[in-house]
Protein backbone atom coordinates (compact mmCIF):
# COMPACT_ATOMS: atom_id res chain seq x y z
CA UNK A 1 146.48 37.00 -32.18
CA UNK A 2 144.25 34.53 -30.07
CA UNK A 3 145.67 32.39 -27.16
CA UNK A 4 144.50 29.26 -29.28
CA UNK A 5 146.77 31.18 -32.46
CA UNK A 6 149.37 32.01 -29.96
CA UNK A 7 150.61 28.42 -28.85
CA UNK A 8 149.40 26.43 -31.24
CA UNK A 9 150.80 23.11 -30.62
CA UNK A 10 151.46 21.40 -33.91
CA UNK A 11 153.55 24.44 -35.39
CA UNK A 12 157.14 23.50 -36.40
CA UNK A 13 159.70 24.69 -33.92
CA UNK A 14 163.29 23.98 -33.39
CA UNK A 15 164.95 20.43 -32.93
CA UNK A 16 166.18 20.60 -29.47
CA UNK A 17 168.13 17.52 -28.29
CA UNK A 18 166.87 16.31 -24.79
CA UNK A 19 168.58 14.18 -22.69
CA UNK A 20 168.06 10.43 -22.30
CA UNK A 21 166.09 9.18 -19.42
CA UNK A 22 166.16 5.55 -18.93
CA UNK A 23 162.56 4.02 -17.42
CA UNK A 24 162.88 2.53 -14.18
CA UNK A 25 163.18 -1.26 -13.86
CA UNK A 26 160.35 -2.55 -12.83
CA UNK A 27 158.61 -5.94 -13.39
CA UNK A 28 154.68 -4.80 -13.47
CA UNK A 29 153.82 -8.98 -14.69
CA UNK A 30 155.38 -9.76 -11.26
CA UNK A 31 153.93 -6.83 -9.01
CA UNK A 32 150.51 -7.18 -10.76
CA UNK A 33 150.72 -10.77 -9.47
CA UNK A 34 150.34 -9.04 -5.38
CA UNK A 35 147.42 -7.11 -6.64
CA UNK A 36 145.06 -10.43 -8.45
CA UNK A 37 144.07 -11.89 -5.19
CA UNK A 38 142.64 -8.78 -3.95
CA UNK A 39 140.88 -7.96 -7.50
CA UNK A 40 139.69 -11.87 -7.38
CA UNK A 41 137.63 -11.26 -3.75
CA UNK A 42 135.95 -7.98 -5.25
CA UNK A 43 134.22 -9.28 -8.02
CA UNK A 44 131.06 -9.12 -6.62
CA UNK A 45 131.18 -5.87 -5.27
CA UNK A 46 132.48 -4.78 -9.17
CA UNK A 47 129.66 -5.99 -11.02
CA UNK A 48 127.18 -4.95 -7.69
CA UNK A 49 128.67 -1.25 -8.06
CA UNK A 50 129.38 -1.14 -11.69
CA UNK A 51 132.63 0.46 -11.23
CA UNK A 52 136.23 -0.50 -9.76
CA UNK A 53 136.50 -0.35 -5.37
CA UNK A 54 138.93 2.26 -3.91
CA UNK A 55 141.29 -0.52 -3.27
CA UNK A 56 141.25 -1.94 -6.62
CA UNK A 57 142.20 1.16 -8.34
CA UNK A 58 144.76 1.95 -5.89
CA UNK A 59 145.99 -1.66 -6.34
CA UNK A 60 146.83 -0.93 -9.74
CA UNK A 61 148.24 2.04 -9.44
CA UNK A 62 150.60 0.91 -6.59
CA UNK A 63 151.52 -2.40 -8.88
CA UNK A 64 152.48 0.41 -11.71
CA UNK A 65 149.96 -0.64 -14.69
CA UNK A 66 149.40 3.01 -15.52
CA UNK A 67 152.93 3.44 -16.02
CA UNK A 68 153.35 0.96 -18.10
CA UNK A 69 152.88 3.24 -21.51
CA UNK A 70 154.43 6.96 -20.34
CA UNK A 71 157.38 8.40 -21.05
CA UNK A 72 160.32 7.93 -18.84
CA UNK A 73 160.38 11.58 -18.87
CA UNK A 74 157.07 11.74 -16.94
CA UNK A 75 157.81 8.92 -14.80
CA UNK A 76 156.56 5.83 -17.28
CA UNK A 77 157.80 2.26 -17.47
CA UNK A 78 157.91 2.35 -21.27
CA UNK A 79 156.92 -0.98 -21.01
CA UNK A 80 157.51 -2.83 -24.60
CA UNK A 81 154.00 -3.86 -25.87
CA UNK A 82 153.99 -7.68 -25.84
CA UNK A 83 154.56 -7.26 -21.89
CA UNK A 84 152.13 -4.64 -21.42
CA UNK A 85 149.63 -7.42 -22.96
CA UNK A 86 150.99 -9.72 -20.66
CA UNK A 87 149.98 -8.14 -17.86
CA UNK A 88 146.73 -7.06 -19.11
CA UNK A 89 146.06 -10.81 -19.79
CA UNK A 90 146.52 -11.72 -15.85
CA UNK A 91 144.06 -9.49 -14.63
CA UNK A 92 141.63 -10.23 -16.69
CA UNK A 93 141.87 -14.08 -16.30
CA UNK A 94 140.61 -12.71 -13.06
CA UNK A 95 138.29 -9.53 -14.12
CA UNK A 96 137.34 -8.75 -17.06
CA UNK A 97 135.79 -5.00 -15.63
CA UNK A 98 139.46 -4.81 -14.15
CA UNK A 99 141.31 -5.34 -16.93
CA UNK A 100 139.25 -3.10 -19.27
CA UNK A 101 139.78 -0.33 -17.00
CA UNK A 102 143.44 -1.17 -17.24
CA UNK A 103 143.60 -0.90 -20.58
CA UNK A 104 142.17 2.24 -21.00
CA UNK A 105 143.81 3.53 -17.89
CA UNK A 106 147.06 3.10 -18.96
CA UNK A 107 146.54 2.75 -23.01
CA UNK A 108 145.17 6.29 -22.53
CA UNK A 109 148.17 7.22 -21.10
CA UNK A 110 150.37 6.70 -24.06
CA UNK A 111 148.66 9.81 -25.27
CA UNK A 112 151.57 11.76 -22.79
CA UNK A 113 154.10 11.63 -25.68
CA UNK A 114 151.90 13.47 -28.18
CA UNK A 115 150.73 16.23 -26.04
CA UNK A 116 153.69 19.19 -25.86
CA UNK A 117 155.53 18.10 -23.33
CA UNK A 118 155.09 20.93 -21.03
CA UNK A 119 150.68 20.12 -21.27
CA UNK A 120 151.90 15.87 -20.55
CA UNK A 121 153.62 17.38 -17.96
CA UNK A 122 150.37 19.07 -16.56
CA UNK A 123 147.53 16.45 -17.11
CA UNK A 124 149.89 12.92 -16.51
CA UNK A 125 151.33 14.52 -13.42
CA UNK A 126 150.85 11.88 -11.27
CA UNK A 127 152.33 8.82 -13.28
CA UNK A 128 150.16 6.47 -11.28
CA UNK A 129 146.64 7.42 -12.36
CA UNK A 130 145.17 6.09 -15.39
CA UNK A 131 143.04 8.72 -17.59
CA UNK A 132 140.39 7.89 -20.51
CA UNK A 133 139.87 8.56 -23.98
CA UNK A 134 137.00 7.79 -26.59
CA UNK A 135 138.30 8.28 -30.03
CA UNK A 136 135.57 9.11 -32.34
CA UNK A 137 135.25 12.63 -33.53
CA UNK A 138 131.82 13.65 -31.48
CA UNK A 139 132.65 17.01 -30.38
CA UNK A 140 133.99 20.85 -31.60
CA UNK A 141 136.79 23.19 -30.43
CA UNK A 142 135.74 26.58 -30.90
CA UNK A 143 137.48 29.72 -30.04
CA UNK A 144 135.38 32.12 -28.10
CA UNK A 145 136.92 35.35 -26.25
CA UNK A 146 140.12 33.87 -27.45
CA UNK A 147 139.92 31.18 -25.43
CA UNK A 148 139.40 27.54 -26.67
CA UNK A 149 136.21 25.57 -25.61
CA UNK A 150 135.49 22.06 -26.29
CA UNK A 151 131.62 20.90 -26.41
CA UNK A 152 130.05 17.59 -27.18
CA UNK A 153 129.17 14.21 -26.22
CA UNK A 154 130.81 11.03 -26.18
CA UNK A 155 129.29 7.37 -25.38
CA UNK A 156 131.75 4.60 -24.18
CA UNK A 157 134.24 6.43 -22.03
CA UNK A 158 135.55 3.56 -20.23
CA UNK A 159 137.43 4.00 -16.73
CA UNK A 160 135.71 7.80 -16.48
CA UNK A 161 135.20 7.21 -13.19
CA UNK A 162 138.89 6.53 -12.42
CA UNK A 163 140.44 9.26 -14.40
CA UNK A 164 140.93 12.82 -13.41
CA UNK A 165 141.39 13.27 -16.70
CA UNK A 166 139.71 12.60 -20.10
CA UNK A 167 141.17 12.78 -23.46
CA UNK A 168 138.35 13.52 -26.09
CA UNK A 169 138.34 13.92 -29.77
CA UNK A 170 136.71 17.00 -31.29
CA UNK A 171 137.33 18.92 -34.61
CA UNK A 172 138.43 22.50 -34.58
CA UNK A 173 135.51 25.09 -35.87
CA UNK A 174 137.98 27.71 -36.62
CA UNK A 175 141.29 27.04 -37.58
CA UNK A 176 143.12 26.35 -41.21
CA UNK A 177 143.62 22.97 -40.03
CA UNK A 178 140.51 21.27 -39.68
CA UNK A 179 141.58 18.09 -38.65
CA UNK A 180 140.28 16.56 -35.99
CA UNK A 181 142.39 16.93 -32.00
CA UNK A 182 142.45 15.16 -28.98
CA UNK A 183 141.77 17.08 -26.24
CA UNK A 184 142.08 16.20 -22.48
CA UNK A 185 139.75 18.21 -20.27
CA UNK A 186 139.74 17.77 -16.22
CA UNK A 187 137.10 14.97 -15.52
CA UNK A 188 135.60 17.62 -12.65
CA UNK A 189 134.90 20.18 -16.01
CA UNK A 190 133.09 17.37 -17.89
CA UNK A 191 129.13 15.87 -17.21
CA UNK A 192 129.56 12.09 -16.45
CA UNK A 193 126.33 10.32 -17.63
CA UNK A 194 125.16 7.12 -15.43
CA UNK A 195 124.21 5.39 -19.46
CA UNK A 196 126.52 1.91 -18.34
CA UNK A 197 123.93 -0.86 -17.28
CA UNK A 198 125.44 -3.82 -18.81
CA UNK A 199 125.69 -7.40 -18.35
CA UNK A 200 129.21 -7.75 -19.50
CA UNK A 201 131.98 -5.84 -18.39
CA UNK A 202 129.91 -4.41 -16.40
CA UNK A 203 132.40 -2.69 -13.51
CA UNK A 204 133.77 -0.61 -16.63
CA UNK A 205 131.80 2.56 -16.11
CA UNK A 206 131.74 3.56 -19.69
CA UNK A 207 129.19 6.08 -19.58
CA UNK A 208 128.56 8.92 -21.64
CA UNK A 209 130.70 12.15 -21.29
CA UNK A 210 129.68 15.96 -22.20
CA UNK A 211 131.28 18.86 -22.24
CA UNK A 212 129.48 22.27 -22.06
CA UNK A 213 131.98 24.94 -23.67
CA UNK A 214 134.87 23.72 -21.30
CA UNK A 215 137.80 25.79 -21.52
CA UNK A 216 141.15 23.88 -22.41
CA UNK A 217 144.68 24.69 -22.61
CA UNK A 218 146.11 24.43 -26.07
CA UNK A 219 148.91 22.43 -24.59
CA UNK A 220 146.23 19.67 -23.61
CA UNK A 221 145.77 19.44 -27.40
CA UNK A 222 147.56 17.56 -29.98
CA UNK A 223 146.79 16.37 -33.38
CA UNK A 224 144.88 12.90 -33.62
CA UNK A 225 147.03 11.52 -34.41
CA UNK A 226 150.07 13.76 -34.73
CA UNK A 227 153.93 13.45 -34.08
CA UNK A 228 155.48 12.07 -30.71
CA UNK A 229 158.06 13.83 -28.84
CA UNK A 230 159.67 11.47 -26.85
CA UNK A 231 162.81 8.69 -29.18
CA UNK A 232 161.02 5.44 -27.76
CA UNK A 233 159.88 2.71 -29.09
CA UNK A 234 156.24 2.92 -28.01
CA UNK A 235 156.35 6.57 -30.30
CA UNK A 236 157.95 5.05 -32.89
CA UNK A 237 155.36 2.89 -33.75
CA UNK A 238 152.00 3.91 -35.19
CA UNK A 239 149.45 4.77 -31.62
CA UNK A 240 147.02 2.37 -32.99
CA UNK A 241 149.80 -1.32 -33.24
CA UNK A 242 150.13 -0.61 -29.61
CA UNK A 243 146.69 0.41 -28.78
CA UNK A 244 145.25 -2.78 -30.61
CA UNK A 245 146.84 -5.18 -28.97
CA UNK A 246 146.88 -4.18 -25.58
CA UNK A 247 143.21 -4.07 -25.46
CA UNK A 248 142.92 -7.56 -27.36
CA UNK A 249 145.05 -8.55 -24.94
CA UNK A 250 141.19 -8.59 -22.84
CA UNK A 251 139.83 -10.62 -24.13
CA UNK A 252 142.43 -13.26 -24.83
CA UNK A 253 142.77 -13.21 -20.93
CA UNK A 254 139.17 -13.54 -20.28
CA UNK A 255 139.16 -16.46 -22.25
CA UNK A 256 142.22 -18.04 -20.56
CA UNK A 257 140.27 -17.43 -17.01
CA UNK A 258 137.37 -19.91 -18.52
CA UNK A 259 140.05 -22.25 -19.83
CA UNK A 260 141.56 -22.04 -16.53
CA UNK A 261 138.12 -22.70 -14.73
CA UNK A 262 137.53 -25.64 -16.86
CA UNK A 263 140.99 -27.30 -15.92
CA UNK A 264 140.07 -26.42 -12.19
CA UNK A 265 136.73 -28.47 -12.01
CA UNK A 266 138.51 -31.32 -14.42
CA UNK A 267 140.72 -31.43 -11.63
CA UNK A 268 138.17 -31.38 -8.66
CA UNK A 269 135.55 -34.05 -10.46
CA UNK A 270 133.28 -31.01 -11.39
CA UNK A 271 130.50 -32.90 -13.44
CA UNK A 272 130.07 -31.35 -16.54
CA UNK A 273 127.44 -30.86 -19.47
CA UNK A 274 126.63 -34.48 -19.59
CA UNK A 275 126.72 -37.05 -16.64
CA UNK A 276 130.41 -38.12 -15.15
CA UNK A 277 133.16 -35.83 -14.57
CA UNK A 278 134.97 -33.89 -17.33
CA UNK A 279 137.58 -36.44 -16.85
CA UNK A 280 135.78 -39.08 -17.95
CA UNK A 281 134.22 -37.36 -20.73
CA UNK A 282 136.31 -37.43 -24.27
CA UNK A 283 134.25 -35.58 -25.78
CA UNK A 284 134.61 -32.31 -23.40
CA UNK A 285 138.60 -33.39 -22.63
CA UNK A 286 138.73 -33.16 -26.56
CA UNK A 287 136.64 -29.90 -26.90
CA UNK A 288 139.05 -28.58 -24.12
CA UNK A 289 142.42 -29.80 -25.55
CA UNK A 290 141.29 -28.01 -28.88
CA UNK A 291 139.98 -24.84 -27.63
CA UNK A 292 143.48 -24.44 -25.51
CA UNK A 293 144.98 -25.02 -28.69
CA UNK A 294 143.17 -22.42 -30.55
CA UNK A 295 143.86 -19.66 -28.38
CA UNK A 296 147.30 -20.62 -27.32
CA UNK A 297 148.06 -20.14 -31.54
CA UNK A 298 145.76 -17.01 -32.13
CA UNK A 299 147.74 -15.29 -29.39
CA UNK A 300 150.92 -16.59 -30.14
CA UNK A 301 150.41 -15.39 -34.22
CA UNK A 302 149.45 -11.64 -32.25
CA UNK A 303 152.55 -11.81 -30.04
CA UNK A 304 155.06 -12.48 -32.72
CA UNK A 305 153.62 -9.50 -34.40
CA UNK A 306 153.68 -7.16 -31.54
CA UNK A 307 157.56 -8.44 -30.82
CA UNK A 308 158.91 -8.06 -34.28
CA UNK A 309 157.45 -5.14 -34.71
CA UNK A 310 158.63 -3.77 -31.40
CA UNK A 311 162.07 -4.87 -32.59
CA UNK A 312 161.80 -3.11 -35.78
CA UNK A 313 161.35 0.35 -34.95
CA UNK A 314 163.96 -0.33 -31.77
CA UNK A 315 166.79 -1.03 -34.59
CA UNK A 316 165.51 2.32 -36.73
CA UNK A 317 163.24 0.71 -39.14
CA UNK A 318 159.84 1.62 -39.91
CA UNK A 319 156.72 -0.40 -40.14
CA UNK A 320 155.47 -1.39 -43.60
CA UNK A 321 151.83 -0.71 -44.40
CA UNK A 322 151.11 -4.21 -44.81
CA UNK A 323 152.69 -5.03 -41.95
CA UNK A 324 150.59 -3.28 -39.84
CA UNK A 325 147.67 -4.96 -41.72
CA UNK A 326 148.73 -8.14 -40.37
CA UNK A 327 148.98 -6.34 -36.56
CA UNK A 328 145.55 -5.35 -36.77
CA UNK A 329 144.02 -8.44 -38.22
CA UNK A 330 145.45 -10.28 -35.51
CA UNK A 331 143.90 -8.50 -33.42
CA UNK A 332 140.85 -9.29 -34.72
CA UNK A 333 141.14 -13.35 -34.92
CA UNK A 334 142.73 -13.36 -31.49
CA UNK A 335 139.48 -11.59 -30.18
CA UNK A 336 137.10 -13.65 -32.23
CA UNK A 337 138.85 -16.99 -31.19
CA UNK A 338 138.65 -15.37 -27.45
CA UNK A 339 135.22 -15.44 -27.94
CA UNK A 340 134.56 -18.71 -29.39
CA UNK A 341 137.23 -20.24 -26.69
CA UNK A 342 134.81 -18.80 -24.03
CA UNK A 343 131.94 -19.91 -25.71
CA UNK A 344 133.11 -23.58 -25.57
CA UNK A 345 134.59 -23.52 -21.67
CA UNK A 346 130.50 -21.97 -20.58
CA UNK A 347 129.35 -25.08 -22.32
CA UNK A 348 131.66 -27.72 -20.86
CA UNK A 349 130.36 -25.99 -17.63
CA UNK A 350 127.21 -27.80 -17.97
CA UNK A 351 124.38 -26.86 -15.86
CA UNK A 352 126.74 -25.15 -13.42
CA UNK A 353 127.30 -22.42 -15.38
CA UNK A 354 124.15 -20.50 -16.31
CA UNK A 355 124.11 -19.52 -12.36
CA UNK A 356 124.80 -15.64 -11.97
CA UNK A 357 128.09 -16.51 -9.67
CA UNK A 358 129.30 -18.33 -12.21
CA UNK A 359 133.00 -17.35 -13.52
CA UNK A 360 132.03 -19.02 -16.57
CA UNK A 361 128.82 -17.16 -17.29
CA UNK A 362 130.74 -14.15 -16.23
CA UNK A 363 133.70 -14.66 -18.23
CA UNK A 364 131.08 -15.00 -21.28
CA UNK A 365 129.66 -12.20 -20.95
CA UNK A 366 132.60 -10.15 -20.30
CA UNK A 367 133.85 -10.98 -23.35
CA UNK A 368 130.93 -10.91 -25.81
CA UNK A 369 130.85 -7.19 -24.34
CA UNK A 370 134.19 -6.74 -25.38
CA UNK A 371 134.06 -8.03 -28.59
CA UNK A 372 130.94 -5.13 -29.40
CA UNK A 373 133.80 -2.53 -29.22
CA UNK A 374 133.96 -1.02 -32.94
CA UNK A 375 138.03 -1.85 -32.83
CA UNK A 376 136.90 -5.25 -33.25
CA UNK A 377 134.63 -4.85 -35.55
CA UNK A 378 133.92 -6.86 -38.82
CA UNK A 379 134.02 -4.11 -40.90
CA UNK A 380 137.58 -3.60 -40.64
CA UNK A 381 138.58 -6.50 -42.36
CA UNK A 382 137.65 -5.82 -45.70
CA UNK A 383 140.21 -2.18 -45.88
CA UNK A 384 143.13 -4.38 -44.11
CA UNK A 385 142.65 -7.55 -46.49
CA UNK A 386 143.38 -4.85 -49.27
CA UNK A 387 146.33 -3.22 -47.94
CA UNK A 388 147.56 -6.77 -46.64
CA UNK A 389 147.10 -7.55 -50.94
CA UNK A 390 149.31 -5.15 -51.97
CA UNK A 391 146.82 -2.67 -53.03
CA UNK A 392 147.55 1.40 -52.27
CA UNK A 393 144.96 2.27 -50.08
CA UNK A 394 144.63 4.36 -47.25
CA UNK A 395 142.86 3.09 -44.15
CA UNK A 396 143.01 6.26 -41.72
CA UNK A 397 143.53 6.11 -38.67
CA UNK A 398 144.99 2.95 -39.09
CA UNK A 399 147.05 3.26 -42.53
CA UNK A 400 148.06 5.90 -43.98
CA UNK A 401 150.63 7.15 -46.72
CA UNK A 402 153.02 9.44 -45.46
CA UNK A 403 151.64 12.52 -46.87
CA UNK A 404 148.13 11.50 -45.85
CA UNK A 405 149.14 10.91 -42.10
CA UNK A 406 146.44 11.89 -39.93
């Protein structure tokens, strides 16, 4: 029988009943606050470099954002989604590079409680580094020598260069079970392409990523997306309600930055996009009081989601398909209103803000990039708009019956 055979993740083994292991207590929203100065005076050297400075990442790290989604087994905060977005939110009313890489950092991370625990144990050793992940299904896993080798290429790996390791998705070439697997190979094993020359978001480093037969560890395998081992809320849910809104949570904070930037040269006199200060303009004071409006409800409508739902699956229950239609389509509004929020703070800017330092060019660009990733696509909407009409569809990964479950 073949290694890959041998210790095949996914087969069913016996319930064992491990103990309880309460997450630490620890206020990431408040520590995260330390950490925003510092990311604030290396903005320039972000976008210059096109990736995240030494003391940025380590900033992070130290403030415990890439605990935020582990298990309390493996050191995690388990932090309950709506706060997770929270903090997400304050960085990147600072940075939007920083808070993309925080995302993935620790979004990738919640990955540790589908792995077998003794792999999660291997690759999330250290409970402070972030790792990556690209999700579509661009690569194989084949068995050669009985040994299992992953080859392929994947665009968009954002926060490669932070991660020592990257979770890919690839579909087995021999195996019953065809489906496709997330693997996480050492980032040292894997080709990092230099593909990421941007305008927006631009301190991401999502290059390209190839692997050339690298050999993996079953137990850095698991089903995409398959059954969680640790009893937490975060694993009770489906991966992608907590996925979805931690990264809208990006742009909604990008767009609070502009907001944010707008009030600040209200305050200071700043002359805006016609003669006078903002002040004294009713027109932009109106535009203004409206677009805080508008995102202040679009995030709201997500955060009610994201809390009931955590609050749910905390009590036992399970979430309903249409349910997690809603979810999902939240997401979507709250990043399209982001954007259009944005939009409207670059244009009360006036003249000001088509320089290249400005935050509100910046912050527009940042989060046009963002909206170009395919979980906020348009497309979705039409699938979701059926399940949220009653309608039994499947919309996999996102919905799924149970005996369809990826």
């Amino acid at each position: 029988m073949s290694t890959y055979d041998a210790r095949e993740p996914d087969v069913a083994r016996p319930m064992t009943r491990r103990p309880v292991v309460e997450p630490p207590r620890v206020d990431v929203a408040a520590t995260v606050e330390d950490a925003l100065p510092l990311i604030g005076r290396a903005v320039g050297e972000i976008r210059a470099e096109r990736r995240l400075p030494a003391n940025v990442e380590g900033a992070l790290g130290a403030a415990g954002v890439n605990r935020m989604l582990l298990p309390a087994r493996l050191g995690g905060l388990e932090t309950p989604t709506a706060l997770a977005m929270d903090v997400i939110e304050r960085i990147a009313a600072v940075d939007g590079s920083t808070a993309w890489c925080a995302v993935i950092g620790a979004g990738s991370n919640l990955f540790a409680g589908y792995l077998p625990e003794p792999g999660a144990r291997e690759v999330f050793a250290d409970p402070d580094r972030g790792t990556a992940t690209m999700f579509a299904p661009l690569g194989t896993l084949d068995v050669v020598d009985d040994v299992l080798h992953l080859r392929g290429r994947w665009p968009f790996v954002s926060n490669c260069l932070h991660a020592d390791w990257i979770g890919l998705v690839a579909v087995p070439t021999r195996k019953r079970d065809s489906r496709p697997r997330l693997v996480f190979a050492p980032a040292d094993d894997l080709v990092i392409e230099d593909t990421w020359d941007t305008v927006g978001l631009s301190g991401t480093g999502s290059h390209h990523v190839s692997a050339h037969g690298v050999a993996v560890d079953p137990d850095h395998t698991c089903a995409f997306v398959g059954d969680a081992w640790p009893d937490a809320p975060l694993w009770r849910m489906p991966v992608f309600s907590v996925i979805l809104p931690l990264l809208a949570a990006a742009p909604l904070g990008i767009a609070r930055g502009a907001l944010d930037e707008i009030a600040r040269q209200t305050r200071e006199g700043r002359a805006g996009v016609r003669r006078g200060d903002l002040a004294a303009d009713p027109l932009a004071m109106a535009d203004y009081a409206a677009a805080e409006s508008r995102l202040h409800a679009a995030r709201s409508g997500l955060l009610r989601l994201v809390r009931d739902a955590h609050d749910q699956v905390s009590s036992g229950g399970r979430l309903e398909r249409r349910q997690l239609a809603r979810i999902y389509l939240a997401n979507l509004h709250a990043t399209d209103t982001a954007v259009e929020v944005t939009a409207i703070a670059h244009r009360l800017g006036g003249g000001a803000a088509v320089g290249t330092d400005s935050p509100l060019l910046r912050a527009l660009d940042d989060v046009l990039a963002a909206r170009q990733h395919y979980q906020f696509a348009n497309d979705h909407r039409a699938p979701l708009g059926k399940v949220l009409a009653g309608l039994d569809v499947d919309y996999p990964p996102y919905i799924t019956s149970p005996s369809g479950a990826p």
